[in-house]
N, C-alpha and C. Protein backbone atom coordinates (compact mmCIF):
# COMPACT_ATOMS: atom_id res chain seq x y z
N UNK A 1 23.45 -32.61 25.66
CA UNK A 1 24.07 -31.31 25.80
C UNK A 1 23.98 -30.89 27.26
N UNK A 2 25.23 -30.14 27.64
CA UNK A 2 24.84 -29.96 29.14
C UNK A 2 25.50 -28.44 29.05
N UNK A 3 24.86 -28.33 30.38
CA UNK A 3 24.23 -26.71 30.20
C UNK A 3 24.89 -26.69 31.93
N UNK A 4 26.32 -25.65 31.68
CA UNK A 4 26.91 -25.36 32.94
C UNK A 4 25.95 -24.26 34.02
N UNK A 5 26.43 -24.46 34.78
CA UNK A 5 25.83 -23.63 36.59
C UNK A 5 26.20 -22.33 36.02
N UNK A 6 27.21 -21.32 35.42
CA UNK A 6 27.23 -20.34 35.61
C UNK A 6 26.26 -19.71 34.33
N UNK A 7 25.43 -20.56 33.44
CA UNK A 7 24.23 -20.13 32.18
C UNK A 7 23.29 -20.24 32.95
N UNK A 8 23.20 -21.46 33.75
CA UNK A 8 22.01 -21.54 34.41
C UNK A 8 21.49 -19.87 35.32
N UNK A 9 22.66 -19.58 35.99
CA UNK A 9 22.45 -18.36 36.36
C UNK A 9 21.74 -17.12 35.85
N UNK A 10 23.03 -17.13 34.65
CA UNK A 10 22.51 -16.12 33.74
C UNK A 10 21.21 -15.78 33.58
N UNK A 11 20.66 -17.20 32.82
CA UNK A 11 19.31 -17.37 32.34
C UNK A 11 18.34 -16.71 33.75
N UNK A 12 18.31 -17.04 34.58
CA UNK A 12 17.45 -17.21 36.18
C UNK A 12 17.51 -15.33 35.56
N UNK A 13 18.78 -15.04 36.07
CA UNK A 13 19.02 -13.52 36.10
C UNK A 13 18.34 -12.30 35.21
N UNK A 14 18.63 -13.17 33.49
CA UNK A 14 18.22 -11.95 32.56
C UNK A 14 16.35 -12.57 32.74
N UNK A 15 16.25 -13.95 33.19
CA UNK A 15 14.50 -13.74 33.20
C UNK A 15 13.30 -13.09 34.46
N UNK A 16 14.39 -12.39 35.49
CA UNK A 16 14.24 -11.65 36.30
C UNK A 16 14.00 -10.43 35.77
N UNK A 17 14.71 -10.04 35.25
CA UNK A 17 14.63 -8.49 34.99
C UNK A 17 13.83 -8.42 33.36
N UNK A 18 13.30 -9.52 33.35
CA UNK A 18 12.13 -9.15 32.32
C UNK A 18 11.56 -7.30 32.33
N UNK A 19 11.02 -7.16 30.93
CA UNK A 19 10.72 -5.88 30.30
C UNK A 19 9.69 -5.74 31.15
N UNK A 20 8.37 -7.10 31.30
CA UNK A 20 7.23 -6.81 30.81
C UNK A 20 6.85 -6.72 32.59
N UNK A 21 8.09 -7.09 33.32
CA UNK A 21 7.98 -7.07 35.36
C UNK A 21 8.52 -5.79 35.59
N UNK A 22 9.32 -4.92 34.35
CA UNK A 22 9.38 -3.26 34.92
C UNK A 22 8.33 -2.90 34.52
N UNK A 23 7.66 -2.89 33.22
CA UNK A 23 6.46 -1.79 32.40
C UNK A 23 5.51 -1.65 33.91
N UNK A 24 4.96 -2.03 34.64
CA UNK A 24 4.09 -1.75 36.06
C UNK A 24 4.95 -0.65 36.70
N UNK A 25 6.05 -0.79 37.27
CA UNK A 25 7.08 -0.18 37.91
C UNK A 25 7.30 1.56 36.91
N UNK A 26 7.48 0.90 35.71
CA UNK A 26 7.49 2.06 34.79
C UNK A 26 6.73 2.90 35.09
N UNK A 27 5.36 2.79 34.41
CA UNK A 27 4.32 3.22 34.70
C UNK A 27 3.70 4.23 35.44
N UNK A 28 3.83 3.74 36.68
CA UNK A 28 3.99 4.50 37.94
C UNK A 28 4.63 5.92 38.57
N UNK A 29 5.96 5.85 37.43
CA UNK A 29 6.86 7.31 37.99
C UNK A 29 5.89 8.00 37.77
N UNK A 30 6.68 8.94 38.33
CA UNK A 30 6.17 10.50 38.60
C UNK A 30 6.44 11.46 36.86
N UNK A 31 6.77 10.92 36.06
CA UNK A 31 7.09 11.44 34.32
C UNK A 31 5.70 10.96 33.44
N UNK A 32 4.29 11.31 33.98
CA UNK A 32 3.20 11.01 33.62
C UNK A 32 3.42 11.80 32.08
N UNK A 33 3.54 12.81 31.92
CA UNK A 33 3.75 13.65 30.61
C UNK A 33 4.96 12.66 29.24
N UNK A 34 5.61 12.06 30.02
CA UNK A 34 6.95 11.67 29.24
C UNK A 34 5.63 10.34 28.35
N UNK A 35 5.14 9.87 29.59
CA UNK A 35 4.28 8.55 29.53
C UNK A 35 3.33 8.50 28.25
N UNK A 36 2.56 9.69 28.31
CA UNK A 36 1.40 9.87 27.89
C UNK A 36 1.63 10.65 25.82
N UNK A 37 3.23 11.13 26.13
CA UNK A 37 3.17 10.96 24.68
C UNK A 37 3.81 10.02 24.00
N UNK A 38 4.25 9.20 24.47
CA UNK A 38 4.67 7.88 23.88
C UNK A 38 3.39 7.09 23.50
N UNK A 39 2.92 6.80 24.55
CA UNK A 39 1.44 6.21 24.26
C UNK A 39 0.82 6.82 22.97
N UNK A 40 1.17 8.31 23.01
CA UNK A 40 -0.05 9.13 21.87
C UNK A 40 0.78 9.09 20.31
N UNK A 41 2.33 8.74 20.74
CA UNK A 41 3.22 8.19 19.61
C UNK A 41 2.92 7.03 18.79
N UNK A 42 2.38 6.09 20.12
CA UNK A 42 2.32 4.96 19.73
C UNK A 42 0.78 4.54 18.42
N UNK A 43 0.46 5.64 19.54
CA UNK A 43 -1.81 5.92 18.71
C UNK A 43 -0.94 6.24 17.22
N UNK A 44 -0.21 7.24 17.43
CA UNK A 44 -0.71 8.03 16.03
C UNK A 44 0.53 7.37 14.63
N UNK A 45 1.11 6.20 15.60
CA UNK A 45 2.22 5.45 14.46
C UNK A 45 1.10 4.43 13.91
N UNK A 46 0.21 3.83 14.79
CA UNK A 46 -0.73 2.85 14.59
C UNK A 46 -1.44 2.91 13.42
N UNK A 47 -2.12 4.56 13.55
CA UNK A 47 -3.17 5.42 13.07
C UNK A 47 -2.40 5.06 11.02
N UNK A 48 -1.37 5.63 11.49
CA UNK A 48 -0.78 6.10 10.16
C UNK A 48 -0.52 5.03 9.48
N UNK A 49 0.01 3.81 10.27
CA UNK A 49 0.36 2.38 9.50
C UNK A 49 -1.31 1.82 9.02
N UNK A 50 -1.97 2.17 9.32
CA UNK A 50 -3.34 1.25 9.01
C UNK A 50 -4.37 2.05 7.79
N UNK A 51 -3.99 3.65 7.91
CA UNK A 51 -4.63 4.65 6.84
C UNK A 51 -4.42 4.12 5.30
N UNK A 52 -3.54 3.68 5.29
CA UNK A 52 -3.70 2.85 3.81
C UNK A 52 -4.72 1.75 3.06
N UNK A 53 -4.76 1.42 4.52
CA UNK A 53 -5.62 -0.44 3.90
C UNK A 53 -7.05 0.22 4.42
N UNK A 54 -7.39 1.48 5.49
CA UNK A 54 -8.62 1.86 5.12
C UNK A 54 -8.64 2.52 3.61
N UNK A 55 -8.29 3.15 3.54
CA UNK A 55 -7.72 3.97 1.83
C UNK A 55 -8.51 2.44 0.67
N UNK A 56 -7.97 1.51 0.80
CA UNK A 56 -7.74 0.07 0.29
C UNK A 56 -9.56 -0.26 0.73
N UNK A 57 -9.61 -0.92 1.33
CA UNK A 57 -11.40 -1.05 2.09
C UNK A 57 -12.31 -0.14 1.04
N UNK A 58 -12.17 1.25 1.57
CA UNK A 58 -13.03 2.48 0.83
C UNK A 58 -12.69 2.17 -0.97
N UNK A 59 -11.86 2.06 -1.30
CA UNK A 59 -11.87 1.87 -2.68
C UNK A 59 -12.94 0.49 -2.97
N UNK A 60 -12.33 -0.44 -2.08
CA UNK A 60 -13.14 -1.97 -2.35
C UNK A 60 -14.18 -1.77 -2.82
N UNK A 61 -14.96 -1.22 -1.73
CA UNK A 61 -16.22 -1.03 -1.23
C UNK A 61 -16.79 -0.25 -2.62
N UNK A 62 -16.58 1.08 -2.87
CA UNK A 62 -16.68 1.53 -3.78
C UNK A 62 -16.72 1.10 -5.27
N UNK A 63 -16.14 0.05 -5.42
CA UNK A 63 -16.26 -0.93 -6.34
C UNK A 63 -17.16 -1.91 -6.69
N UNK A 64 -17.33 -2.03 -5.10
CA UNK A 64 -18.56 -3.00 -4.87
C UNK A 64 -19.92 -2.42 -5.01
N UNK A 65 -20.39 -1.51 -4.39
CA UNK A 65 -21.41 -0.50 -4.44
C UNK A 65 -21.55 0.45 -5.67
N UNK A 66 -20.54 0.48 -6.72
CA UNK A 66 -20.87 1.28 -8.30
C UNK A 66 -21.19 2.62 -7.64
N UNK A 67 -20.10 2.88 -6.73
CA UNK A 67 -20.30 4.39 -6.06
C UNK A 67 -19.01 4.79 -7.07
N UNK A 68 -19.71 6.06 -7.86
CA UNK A 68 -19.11 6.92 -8.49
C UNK A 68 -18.00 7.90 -8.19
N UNK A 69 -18.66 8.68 -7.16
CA UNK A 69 -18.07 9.87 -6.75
C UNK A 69 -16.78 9.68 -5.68
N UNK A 70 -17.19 8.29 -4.79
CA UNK A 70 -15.69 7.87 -3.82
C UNK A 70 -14.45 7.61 -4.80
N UNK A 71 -15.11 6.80 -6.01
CA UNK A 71 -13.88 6.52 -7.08
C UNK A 71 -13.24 7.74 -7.33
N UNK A 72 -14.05 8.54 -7.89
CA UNK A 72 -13.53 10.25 -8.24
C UNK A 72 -12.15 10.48 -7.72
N UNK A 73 -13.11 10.48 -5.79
CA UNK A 73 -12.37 11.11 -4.71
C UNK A 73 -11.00 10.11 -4.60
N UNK A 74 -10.84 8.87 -4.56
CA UNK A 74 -9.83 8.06 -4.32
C UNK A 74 -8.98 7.69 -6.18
N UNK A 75 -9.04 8.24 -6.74
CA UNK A 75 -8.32 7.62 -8.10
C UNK A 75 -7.95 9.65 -8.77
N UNK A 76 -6.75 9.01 -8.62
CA UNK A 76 -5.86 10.57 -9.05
C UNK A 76 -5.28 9.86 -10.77
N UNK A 77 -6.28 10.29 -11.72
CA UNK A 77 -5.91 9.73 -13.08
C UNK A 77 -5.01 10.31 -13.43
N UNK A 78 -4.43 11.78 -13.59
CA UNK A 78 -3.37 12.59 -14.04
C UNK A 78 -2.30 11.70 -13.35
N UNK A 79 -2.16 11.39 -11.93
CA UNK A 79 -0.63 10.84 -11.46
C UNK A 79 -0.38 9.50 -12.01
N UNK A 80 -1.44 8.57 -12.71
CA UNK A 80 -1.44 7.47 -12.60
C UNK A 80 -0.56 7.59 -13.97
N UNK A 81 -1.29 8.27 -15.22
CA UNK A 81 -0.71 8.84 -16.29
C UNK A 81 0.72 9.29 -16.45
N UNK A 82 1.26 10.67 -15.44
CA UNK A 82 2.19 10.65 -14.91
C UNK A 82 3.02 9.46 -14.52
N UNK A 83 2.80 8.46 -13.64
CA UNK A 83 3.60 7.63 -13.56
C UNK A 83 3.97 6.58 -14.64
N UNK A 84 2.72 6.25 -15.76
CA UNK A 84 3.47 5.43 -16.60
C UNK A 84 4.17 6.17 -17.82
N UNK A 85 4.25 7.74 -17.91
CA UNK A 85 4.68 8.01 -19.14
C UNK A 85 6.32 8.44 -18.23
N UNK A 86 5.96 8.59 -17.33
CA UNK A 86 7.97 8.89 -16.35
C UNK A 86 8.45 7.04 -16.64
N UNK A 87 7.68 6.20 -16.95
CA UNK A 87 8.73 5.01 -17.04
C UNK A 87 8.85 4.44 -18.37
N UNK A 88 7.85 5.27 -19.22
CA UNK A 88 8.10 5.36 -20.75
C UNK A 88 9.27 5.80 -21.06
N UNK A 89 9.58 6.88 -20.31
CA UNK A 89 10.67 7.46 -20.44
C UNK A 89 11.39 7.36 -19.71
N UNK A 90 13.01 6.83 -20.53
CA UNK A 90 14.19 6.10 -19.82
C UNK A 90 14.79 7.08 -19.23
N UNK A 91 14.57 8.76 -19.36
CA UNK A 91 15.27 9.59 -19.03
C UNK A 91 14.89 9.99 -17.35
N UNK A 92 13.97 9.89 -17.13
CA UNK A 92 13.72 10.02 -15.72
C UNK A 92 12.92 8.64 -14.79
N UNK A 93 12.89 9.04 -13.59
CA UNK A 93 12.59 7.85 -12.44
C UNK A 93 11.29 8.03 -12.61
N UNK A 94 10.80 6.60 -12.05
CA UNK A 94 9.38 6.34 -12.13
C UNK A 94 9.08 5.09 -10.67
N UNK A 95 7.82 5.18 -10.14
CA UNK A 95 7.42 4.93 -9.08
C UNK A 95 7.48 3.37 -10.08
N UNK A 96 7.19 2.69 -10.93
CA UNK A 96 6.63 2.23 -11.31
C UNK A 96 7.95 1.19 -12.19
N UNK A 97 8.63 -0.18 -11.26
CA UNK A 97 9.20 -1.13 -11.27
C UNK A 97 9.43 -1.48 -12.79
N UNK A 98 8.53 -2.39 -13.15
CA UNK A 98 8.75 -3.30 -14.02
C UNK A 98 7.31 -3.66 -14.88
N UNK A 99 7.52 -3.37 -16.20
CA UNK A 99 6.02 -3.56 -16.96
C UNK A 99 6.00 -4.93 -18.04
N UNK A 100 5.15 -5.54 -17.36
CA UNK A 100 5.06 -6.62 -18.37
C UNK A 100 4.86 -6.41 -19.64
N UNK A 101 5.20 -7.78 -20.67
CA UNK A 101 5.24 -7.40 -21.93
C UNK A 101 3.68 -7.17 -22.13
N UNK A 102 2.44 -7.81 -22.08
CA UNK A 102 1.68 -7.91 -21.93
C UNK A 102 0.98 -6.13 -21.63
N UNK A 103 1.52 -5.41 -20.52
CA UNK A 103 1.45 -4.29 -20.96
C UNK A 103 1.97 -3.35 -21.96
N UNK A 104 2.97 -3.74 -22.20
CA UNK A 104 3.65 -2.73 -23.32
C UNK A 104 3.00 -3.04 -24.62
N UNK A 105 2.48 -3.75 -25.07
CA UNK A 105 2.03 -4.42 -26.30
C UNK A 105 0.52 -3.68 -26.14
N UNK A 106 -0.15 -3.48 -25.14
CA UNK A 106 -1.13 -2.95 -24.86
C UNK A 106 -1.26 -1.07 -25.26
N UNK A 107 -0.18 -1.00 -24.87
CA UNK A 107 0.57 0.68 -24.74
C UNK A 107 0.74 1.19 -26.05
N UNK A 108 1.55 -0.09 -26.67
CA UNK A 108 1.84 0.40 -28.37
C UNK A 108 0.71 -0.08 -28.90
N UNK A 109 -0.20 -0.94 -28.82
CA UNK A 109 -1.41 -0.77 -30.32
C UNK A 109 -2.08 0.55 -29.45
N UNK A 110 -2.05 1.38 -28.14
CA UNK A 110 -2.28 2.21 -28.34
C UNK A 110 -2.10 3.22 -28.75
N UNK A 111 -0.70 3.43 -29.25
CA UNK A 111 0.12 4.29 -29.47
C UNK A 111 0.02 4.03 -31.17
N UNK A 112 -0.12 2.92 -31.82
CA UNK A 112 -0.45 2.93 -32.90
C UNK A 112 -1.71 3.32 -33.57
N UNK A 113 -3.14 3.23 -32.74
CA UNK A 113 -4.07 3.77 -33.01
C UNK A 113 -4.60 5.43 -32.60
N UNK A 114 -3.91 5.19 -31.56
CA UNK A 114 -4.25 6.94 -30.86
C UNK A 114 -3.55 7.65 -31.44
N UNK A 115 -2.03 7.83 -31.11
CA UNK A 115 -0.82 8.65 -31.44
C UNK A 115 -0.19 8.86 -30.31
N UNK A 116 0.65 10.35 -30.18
CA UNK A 116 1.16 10.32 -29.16
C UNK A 116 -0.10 10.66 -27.82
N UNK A 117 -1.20 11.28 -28.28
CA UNK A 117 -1.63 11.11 -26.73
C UNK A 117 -2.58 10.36 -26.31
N UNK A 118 -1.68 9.09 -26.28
CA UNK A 118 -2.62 7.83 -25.52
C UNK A 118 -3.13 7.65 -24.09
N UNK A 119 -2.20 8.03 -23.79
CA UNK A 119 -2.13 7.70 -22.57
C UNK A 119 -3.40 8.54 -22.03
N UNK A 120 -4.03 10.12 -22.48
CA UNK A 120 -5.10 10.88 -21.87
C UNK A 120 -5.86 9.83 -22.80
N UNK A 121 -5.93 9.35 -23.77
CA UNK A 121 -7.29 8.37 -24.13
C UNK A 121 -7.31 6.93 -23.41
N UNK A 122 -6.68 6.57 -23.56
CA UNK A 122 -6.53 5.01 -22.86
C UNK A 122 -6.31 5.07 -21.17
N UNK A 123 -5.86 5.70 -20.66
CA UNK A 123 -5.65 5.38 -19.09
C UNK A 123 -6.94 6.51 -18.25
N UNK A 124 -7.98 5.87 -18.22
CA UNK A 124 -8.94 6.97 -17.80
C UNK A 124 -9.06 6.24 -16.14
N UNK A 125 -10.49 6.73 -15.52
CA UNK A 125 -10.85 6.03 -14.57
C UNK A 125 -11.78 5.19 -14.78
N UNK A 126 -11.88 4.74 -16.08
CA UNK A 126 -13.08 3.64 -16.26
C UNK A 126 -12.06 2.77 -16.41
N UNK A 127 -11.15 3.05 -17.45
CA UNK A 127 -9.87 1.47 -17.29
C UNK A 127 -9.50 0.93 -16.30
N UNK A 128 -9.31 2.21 -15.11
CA UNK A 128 -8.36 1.58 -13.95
C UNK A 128 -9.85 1.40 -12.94
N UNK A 129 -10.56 1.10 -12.98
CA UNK A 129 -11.91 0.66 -12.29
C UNK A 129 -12.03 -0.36 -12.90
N UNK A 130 -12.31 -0.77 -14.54
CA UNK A 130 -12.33 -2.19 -15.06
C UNK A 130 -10.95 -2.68 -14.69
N UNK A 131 -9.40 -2.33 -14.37
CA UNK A 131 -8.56 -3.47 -14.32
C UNK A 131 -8.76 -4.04 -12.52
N UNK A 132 -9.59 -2.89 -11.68
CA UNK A 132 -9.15 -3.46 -10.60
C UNK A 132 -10.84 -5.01 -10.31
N UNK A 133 -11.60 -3.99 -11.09
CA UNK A 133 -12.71 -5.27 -11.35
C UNK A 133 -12.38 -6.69 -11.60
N UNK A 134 -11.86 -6.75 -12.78
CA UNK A 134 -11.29 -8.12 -13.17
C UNK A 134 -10.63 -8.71 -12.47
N UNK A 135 -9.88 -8.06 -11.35
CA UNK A 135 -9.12 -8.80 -10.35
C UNK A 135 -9.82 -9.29 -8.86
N UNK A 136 -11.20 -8.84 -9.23
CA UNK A 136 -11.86 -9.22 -7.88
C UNK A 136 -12.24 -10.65 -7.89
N UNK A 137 -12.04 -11.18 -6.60
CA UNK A 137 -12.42 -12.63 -6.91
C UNK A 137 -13.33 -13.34 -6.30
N UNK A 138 -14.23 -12.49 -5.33
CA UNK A 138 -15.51 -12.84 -4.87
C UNK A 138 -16.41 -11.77 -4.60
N UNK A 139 -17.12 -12.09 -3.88
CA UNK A 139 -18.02 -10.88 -3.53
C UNK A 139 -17.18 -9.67 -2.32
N UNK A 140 -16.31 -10.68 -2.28
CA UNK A 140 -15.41 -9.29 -1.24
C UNK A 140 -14.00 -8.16 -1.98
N UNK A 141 -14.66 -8.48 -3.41
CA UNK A 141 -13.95 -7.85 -4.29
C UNK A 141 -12.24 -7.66 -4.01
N UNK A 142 -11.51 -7.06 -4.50
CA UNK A 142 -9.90 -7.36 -4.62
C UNK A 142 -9.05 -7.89 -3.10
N UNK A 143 -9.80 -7.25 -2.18
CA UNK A 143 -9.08 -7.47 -1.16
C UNK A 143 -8.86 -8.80 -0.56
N UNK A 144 -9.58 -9.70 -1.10
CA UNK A 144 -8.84 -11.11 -0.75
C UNK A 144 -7.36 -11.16 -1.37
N UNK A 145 -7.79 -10.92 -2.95
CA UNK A 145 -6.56 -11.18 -3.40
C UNK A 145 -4.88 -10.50 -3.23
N UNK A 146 -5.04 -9.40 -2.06
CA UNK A 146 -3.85 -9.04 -1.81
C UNK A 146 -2.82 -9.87 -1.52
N UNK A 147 -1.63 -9.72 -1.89
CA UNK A 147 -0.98 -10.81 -1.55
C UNK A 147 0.44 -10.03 -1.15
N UNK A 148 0.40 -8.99 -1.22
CA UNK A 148 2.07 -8.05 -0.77
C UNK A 148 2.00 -6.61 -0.61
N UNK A 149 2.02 -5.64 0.07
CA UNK A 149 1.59 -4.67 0.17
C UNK A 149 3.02 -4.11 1.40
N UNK A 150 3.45 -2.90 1.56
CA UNK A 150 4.52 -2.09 2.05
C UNK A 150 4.40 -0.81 1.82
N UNK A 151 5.44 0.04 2.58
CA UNK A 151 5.36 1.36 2.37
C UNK A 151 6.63 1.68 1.45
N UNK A 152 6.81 2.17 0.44
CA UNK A 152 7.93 2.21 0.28
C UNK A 152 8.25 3.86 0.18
N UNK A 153 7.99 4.73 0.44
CA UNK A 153 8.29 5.71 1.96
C UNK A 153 7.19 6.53 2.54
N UNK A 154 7.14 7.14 2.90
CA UNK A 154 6.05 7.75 4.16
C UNK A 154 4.60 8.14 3.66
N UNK A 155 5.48 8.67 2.29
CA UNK A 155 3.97 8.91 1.67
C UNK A 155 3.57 8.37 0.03
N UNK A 156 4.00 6.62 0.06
CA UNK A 156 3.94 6.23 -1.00
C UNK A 156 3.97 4.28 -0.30
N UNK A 157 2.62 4.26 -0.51
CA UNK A 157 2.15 2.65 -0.42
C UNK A 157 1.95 1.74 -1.21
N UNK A 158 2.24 0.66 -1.46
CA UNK A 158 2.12 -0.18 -2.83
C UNK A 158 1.44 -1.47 -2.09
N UNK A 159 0.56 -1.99 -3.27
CA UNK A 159 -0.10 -3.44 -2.97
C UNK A 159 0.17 -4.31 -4.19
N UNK A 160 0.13 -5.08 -3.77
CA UNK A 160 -0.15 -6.53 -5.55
C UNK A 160 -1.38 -7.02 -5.41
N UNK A 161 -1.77 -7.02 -6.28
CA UNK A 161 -2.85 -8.19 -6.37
C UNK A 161 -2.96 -8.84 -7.43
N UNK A 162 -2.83 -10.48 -6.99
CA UNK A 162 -3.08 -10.94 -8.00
C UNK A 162 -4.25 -12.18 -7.90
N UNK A 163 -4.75 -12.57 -9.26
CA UNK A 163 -5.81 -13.57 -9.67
C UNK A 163 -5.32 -14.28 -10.36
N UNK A 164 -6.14 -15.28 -10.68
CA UNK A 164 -5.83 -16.28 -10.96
C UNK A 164 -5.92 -16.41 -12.83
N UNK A 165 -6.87 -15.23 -13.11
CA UNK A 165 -6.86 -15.68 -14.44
C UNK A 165 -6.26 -14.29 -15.18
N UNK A 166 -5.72 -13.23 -14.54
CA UNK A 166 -5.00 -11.59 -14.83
C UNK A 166 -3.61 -12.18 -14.19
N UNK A 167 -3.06 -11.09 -15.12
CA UNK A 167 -1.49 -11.01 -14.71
C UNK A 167 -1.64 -9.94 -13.21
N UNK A 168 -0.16 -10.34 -12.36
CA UNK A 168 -0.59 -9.57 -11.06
C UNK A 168 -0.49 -7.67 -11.44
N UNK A 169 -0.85 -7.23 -10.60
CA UNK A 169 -2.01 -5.83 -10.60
C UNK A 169 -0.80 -4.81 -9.97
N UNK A 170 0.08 -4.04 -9.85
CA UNK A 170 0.51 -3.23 -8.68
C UNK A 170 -0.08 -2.18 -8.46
N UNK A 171 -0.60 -1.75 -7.76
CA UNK A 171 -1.23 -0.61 -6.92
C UNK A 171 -0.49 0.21 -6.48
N UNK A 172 -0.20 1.23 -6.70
CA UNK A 172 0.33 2.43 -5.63
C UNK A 172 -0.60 3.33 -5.71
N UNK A 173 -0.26 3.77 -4.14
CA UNK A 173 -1.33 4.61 -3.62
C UNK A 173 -0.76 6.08 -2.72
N UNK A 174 -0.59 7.17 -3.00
CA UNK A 174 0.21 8.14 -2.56
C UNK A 174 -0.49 9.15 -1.79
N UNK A 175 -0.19 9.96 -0.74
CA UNK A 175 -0.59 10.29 0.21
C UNK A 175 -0.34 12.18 -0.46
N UNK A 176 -1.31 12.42 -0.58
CA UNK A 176 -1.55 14.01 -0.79
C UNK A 176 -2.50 14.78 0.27
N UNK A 177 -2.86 15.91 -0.46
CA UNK A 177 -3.69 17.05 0.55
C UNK A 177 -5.14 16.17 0.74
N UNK A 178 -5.71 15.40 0.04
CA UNK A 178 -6.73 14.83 -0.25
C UNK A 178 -6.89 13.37 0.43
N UNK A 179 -5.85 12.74 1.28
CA UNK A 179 -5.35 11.47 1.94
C UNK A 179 -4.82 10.88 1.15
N UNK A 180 -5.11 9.46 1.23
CA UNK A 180 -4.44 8.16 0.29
C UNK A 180 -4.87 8.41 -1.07
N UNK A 181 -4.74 8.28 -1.91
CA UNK A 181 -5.08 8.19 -4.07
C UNK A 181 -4.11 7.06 -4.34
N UNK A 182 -4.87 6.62 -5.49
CA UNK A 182 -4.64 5.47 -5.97
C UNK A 182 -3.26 6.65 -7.08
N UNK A 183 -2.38 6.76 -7.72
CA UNK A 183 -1.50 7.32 -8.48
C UNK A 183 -0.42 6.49 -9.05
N UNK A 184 -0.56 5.23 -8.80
CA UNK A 184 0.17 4.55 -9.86
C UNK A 184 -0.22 3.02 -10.04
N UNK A 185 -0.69 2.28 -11.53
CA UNK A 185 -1.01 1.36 -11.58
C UNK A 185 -0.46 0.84 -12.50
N UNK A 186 0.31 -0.73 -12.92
CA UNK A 186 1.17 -1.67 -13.72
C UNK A 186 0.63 -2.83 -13.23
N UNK A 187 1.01 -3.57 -14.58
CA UNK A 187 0.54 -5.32 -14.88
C UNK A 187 1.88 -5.41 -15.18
């Protein structure tokens, strides 16, 4: 393949005016203020992209340590409830994708033994503490097993986890007055 004199140029040209041979030059103006909140843009986009997977850590941990009261603080049982009875019901939207059969079969012998209010008997914070247990797979409890995690919008984060011997786990985790909460969980 041959590569004419006037690319060759090009190339020479656009690798001159590299980004990273202005950012020094940048730097420097006299728009120290313009500078300094971009930078503090940049802190506080950082800040906000990473508040989840601490959110994620603190739960771990909490799991790990049979600390009571962080669970409390990080597991919002009413939304979690909320979210699976909004996808019970075909009539409105629900955070909450796609439920294995495996759960639904779970849902109705509860619904056959409880009645209609299963969901305040069966979905407590001891269930959703035993389902995220079972999915731990060493001593560094669930967080190895993450395997997909996104924002799907500003104030609504989702993870998977899955093991090897549980069906995979979805996590959502929603951002209130209180920070990150765990508020929606499906197998």
């Amino acid at each position: 393949m041959r590569v004419e004199k006037s690319q060759v140029v090009l190339m020479r040209q656009f690798a001159r005016r590299s980004t990273w041979e202005h950012l020094p030059r940048w730097w420097q103006c006299k728009c120290q203020s313009k500078k300094w909140l971009i930078v503090l843009a940049l802190l506080l986009a950082l800040g906000y992209g990473s508040w989840p997977y601490v959110t994620l850590w603190q739960l771990n941990q909490a799991l790990l340590h049979h600390e009571q009261v962080t669970l409390t603080a990080l597991i919002d049982v009413d939304a979690v409830r909320d979210a699976i009875r909004r996808r019970l019901n075909k009539d409105e939207t629900s955070p909450i994708a796609e439920i294995s059969d495996n759960f639904i079969n779970w849902l109705g012998a509860g619904i056959r033994y409880h009645g209609v209010a299963v969901l305040e008997k069966l979905i407590t914070r001891e269930w959703i503490r035993e389902q995220l247990q079972a999915r731990m797979t060493t001593e560094g409890g669930f967080l190895p097993a993450l395997t997909a995690s996104s924002f799907v919008n500003w104030r609504t984060f989702q993870v998977q986890i899955v093991s090897e011997k549980m069906p995979p786990l979805i996590l959502g985790l929603q951002l209130d007055t209180h920070g990150w909460r765990v508020a929606m969980l499906s197998y």
